[in-house]
Protein backbone atom coordinates (compact mmCIF):
# COMPACT_ATOMS: atom_id res chain seq x y z
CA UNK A 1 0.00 0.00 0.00
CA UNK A 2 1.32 3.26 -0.58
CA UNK A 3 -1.19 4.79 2.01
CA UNK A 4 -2.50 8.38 1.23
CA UNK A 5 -0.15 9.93 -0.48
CA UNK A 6 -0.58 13.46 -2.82
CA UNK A 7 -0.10 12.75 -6.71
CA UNK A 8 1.26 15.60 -8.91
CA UNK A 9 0.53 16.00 -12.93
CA UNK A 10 3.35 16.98 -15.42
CA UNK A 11 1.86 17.99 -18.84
CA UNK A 12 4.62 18.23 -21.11
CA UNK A 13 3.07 21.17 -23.56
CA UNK A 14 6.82 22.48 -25.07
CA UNK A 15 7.06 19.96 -27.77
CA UNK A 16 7.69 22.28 -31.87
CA UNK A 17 4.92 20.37 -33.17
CA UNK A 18 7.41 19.42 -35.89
CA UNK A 19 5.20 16.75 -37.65
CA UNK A 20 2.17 18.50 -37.95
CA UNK A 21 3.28 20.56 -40.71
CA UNK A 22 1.65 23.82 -42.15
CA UNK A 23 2.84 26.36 -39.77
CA UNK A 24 0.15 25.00 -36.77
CA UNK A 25 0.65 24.34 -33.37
CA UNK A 26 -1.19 21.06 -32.26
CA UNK A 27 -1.66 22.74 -28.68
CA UNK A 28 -3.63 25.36 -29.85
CA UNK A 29 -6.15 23.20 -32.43
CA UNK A 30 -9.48 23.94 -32.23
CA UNK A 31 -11.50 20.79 -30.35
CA UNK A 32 -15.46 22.08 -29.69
CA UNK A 33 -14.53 25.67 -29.96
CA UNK A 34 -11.32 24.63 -27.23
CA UNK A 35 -7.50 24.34 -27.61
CA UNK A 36 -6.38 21.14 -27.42
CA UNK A 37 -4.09 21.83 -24.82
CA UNK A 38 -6.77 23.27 -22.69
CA UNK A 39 -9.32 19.91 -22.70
CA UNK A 40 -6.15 18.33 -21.16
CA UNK A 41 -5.76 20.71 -18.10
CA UNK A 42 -9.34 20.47 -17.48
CA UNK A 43 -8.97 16.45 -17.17
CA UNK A 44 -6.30 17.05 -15.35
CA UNK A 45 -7.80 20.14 -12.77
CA UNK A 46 -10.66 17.30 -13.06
CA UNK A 47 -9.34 14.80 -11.19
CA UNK A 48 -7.54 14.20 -7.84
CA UNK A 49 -4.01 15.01 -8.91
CA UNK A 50 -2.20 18.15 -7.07
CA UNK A 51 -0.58 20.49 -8.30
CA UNK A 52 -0.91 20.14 -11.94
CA UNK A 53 2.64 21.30 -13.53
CA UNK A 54 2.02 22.75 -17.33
CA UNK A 55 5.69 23.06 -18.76
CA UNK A 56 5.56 25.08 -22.06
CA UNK A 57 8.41 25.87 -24.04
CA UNK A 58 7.19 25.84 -28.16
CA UNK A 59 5.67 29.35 -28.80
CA UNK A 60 5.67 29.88 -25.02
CA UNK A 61 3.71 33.25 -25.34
CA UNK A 62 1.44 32.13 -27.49
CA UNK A 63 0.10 29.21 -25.91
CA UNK A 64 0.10 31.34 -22.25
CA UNK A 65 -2.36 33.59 -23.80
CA UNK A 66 -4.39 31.82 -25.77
CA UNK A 67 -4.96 29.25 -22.49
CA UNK A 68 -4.49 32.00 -20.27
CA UNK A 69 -7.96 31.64 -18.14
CA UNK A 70 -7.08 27.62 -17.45
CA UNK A 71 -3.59 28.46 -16.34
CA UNK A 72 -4.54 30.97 -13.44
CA UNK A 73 -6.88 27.89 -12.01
CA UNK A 74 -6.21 27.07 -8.31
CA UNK A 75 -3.52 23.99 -8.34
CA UNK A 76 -1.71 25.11 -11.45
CA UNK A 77 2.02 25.80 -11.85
CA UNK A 78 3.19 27.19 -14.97
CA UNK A 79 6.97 26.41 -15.84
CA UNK A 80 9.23 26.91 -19.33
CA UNK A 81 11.74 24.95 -20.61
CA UNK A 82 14.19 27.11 -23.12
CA UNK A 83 15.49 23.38 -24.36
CA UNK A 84 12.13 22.03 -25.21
CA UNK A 85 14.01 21.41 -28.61
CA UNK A 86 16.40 18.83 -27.60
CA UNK A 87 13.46 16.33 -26.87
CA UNK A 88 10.91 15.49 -24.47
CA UNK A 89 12.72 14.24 -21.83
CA UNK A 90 13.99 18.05 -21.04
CA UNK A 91 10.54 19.27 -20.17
CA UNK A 92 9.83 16.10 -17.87
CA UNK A 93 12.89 17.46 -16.16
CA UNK A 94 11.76 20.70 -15.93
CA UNK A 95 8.69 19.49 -14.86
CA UNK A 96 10.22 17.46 -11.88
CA UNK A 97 12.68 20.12 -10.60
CA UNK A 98 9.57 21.86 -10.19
CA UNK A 99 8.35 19.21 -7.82
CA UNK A 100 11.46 18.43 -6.16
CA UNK A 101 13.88 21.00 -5.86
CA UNK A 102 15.50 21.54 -2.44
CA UNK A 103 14.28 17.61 -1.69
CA UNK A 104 17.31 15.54 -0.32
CA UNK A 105 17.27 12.40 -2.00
CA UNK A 106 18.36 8.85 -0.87
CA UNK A 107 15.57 9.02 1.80
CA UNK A 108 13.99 5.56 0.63
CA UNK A 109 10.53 4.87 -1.32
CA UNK A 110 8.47 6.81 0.73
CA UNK A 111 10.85 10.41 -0.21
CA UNK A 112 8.67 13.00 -0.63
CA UNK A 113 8.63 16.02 -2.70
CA UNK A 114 9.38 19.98 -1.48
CA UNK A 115 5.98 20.29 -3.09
CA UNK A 116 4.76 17.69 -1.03
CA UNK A 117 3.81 14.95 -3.42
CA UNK A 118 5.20 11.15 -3.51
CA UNK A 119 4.22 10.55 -6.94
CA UNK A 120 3.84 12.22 -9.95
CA UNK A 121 1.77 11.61 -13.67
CA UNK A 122 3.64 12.26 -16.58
CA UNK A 123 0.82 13.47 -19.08
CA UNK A 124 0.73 14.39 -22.76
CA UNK A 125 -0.51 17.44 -23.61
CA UNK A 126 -1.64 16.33 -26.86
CA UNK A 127 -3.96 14.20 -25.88
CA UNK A 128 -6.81 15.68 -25.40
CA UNK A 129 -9.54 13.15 -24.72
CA UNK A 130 -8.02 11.62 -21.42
CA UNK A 131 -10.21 12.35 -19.11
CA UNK A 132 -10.42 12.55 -15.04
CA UNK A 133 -11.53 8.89 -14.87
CA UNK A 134 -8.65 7.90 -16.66
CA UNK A 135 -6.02 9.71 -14.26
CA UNK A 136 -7.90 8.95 -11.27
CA UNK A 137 -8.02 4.95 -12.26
CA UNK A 138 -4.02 5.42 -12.09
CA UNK A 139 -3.62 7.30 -8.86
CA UNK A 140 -6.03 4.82 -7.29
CA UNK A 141 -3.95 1.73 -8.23
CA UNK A 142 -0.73 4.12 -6.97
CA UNK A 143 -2.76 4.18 -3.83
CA UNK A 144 -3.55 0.27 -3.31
CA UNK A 145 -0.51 -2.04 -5.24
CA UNK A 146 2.70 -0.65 -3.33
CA UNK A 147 4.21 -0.75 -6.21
CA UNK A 148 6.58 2.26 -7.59
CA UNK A 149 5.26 2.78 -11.45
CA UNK A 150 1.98 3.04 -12.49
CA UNK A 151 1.47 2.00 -16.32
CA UNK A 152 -1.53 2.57 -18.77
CA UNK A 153 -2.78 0.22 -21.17
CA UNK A 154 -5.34 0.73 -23.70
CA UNK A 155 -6.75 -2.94 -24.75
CA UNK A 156 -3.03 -4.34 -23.77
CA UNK A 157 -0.95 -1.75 -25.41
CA UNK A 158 0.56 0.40 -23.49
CA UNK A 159 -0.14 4.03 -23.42
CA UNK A 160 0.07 7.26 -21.03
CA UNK A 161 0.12 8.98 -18.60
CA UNK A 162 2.60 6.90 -16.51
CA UNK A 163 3.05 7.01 -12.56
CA UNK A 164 6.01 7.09 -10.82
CA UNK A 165 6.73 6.86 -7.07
CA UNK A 166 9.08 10.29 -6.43
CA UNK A 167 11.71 8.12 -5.16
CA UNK A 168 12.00 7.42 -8.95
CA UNK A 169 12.22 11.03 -9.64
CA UNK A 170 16.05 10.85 -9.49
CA UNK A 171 16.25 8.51 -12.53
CA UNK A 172 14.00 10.29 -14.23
CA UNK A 173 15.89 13.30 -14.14
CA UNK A 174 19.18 11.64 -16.00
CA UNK A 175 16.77 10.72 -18.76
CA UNK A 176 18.16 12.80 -21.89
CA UNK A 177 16.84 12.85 -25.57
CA UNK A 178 13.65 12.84 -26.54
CA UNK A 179 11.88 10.47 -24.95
CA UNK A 180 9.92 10.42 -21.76
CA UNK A 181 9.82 7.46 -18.53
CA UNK A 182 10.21 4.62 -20.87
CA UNK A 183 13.84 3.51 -20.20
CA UNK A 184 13.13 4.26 -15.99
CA UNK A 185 9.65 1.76 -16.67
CA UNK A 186 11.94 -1.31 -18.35
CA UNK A 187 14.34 -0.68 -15.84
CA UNK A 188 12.02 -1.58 -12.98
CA UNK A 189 9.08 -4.12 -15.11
CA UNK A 190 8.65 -5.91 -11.48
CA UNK A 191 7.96 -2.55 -10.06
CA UNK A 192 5.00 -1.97 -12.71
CA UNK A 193 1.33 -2.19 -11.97
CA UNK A 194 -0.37 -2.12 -15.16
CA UNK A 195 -4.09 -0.67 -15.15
CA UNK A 196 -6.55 -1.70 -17.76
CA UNK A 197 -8.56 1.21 -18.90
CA UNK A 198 -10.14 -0.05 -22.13
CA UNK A 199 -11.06 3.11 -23.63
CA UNK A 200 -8.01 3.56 -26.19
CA UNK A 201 -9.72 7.41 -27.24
CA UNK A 202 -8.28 8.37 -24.11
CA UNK A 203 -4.51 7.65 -25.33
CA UNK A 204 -4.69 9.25 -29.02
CA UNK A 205 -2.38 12.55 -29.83
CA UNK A 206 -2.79 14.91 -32.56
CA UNK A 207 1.33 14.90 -33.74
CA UNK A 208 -0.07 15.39 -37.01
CA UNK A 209 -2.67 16.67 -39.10
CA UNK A 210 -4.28 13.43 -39.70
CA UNK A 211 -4.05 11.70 -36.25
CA UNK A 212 -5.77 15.60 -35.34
CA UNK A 213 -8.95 14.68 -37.50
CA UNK A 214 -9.23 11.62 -36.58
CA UNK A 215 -9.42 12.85 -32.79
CA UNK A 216 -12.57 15.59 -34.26
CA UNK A 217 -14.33 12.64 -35.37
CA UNK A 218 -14.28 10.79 -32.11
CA UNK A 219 -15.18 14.25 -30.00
CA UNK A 220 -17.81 14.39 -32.10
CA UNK A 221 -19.01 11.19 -31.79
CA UNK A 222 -18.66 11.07 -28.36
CA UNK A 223 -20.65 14.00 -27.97
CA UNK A 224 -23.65 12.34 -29.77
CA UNK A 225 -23.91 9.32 -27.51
């Protein structure tokens, strides 16, 4: 059991939006009249995780303005990362230091963060039909397996956000390129508790303009059931 301990959400929002092509920046889509970027905080403001950490780096100003009324929302902290372009794993990192600077580390499994959290989510924010459910579904198996990582899987294929125990924050920090928790997970598969949450809308991105459609459709069709 990992008792009653406060989980934290990174949304990792810096990313150039290199593959979607035509100028656009998938953050800032249009998805019922909302950006893209903004149906993510909500899920995320939504739901039992505390504080939610946006890090933005792509367009910074931009994006700040055009979310501007979800990013003064009790519970948010708003971070950059000025090397968002040298991969993914820089904003996670910016994203943790947020969480854990000042924390003395070595302390054992149950280390806890300066912000006062002993776990953290690393979310997408491309993704914009998670939803509470599904981040609440991971913080409650956080809460009852004991174990340190948290995994997503979307009819057995693995997906995101991802939960890791902050006594995993360390490792997480010396990941470099651009790529996310994926090396820390494999490192410690016996440490994984993998959550079943069916619904595999929940795990799509818009990287491009295509994938961005095909995430319309399902909004829409979502909205008519």
């Amino acid at each position: 059991m990992n008792g009653d301990g406060t989980t934290a959400a990174i949304i990792l929002a810096a990313g150039s939006s290199s593959r979607m092509g035509g100028g656009r920046h998938k953050l800032l889509l249009p998805l019922d009249e909302r950006p893209v970027l903004a149906h993510v905080i909500d899920a995320a403001l939504a739901s039992r995780a505390r504080p939610v950490v946006v890090v933005l780096g792509h367009r910074a100003g931009q994006v700040r303005a055009e979310v501007a009324a979800y990013l003064e929302q009790p519970g948010i902290i708003v971070v950059e990362n000025p090397d968002y372009l040298q991969g993914m794993s820089t904003s996670m990192r910016v994203g943790l230091a947020t969480l854990v600077e000042g924390t003395s580390h070595g302390v054992g499994q149950r280390e806890r963060s300066q912000a006062g959290v002993d776990s953290a989510l690393i979310m997408l924010g491309d993704q914009p039909l998670i939803t509470a459910q599904v981040i609440d579904a991971l913080i409650s198996a956080w809460g009852a397996s004991g174990k340190r990582i948290v995994a997503a899987l979307y009819g057995g294929k693995r997906g995101n956000p991802t939960l890791f125990a902050a006594s995993l924050f360390g490792e997480l920090m010396e990941v470099t390129g651009d790529e996310g928790g994926r090396r820390v997970l494999e490192r410690h598969r016996e440490e994984v508790e993998s959550v079943e949450l069916g619904d595999a809308a929940a795990s799509f991105d818009v990287d491009t303009w295509e994938a961005y459609q095909e995430v319309v459709e399902m909004w829409g069709r979502k909205k008519e059931e």
